[in-house]
Protein backbone atom coordinates (compact mmCIF):
# COMPACT_ATOMS: atom_id res chain seq x y z
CA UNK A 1 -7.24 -10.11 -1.94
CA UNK A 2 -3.66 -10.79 -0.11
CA UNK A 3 -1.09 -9.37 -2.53
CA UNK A 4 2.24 -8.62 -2.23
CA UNK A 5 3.91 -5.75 -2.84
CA UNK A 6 7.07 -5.19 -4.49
CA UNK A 7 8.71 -2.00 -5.97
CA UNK A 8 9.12 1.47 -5.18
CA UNK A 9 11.37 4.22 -4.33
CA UNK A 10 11.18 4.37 -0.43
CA UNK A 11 14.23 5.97 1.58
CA UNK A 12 17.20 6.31 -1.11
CA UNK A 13 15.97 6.22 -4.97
CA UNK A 14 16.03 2.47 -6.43
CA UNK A 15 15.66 1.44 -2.67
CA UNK A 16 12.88 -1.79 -3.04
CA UNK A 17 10.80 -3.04 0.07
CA UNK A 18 8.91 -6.46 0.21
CA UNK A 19 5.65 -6.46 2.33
CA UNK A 20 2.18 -8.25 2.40
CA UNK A 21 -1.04 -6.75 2.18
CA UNK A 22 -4.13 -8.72 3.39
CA UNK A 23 -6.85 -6.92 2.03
CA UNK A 24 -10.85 -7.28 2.03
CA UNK A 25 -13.25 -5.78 -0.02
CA UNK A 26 -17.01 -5.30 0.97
CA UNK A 27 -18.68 -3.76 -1.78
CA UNK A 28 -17.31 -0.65 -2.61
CA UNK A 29 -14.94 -0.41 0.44
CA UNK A 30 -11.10 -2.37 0.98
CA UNK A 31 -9.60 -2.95 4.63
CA UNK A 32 -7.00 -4.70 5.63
CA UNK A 33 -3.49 -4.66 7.10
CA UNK A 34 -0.05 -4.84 5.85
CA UNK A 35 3.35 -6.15 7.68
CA UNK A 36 6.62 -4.95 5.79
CA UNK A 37 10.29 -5.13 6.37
CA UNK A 38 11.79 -4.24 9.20
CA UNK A 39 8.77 -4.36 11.42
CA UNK A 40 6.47 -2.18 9.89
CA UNK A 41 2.79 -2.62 9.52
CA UNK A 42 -0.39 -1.01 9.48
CA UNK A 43 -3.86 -0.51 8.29
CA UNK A 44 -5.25 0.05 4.76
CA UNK A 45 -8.79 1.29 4.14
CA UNK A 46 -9.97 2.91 0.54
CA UNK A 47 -12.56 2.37 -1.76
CA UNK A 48 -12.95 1.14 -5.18
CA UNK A 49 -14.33 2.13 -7.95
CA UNK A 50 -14.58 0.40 -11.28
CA UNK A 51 -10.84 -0.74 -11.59
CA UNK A 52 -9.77 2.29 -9.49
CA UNK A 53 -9.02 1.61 -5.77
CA UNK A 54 -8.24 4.93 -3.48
CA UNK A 55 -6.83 4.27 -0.21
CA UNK A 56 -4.47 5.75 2.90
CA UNK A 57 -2.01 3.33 4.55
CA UNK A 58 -1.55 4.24 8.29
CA UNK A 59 1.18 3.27 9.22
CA UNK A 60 2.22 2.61 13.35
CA UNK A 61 2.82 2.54 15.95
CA UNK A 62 6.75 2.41 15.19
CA UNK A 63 7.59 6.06 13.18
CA UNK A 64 3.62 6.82 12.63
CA UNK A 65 2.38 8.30 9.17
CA UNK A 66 -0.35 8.47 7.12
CA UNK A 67 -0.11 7.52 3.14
CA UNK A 68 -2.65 8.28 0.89
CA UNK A 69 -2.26 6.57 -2.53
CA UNK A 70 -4.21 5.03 -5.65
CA UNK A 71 -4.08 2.20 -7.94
CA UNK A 72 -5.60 0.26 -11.14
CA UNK A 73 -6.81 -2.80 -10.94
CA UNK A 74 -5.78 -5.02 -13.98
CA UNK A 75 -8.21 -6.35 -15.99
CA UNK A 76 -8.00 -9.75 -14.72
CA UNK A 77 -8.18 -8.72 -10.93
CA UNK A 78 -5.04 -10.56 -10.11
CA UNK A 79 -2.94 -6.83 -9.62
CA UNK A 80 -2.66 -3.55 -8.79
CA UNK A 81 -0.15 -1.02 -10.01
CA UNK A 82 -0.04 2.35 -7.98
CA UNK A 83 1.90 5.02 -6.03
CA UNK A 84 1.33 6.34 -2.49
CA UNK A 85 3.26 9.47 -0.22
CA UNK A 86 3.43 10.81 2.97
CA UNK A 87 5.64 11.35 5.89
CA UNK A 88 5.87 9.30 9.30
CA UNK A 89 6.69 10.48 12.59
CA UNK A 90 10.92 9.53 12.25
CA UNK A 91 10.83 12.35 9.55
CA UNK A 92 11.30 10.57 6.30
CA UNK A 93 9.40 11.32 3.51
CA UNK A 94 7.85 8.85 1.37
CA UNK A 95 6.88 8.69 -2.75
CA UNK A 96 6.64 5.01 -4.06
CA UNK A 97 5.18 3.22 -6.64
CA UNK A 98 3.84 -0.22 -6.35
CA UNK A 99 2.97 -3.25 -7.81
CA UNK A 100 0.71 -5.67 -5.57
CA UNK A 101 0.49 -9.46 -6.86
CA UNK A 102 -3.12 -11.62 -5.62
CA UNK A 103 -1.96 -14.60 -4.08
């Protein structure tokens, strides 16, 4: 799946962020990588289950942070809608939801 992900209260509340996911799953497991504004990117690895995916971004090297989230898969496996948090190494604070698009 490479989705896109729009939404989410990152930084100030209402702030939005635009970033791409490229994402693989392998049975039960999803890995992949993500590149966001400003620079950022990362890994993503999770599992699913059923329409249920589990996962931690990792986000690095630039302000380093782990982010532990979940989502549901819609019914026709073109979306995810979910919410992740954490904090990264510049000491912000992160609680966003998300919507992620298949392309």
């Amino acid at each position: 799946m490479i989705a896109t992900l729009t939404g989410g209260n990152v930084g100030p509340v209402g702030y939005q962020i635009t970033g791409v996911f490229t994402l693989v799953q392998t049975g039960s497991s999803v890995a992949g990588t993500f590149v966001g504004e400003g620079g950022l990117t990362g890994t993503v690895s999770g599992t699913v289950s059923g329409h249920t995916v589990t996962f931690t971004i990792t986000q690095g090297p630039t302000c380093s942070g782990t982010f532990p989230g979940s989502g549901t898969i819609s019914s026709g496996n073109d979306q995810i809608n979910g919410s992740y948090s954490g904090s990264d190494s510049c000491g912000e604070t992160i609680s966003a939801t998300f919507t992620a698009y298949k392309r």
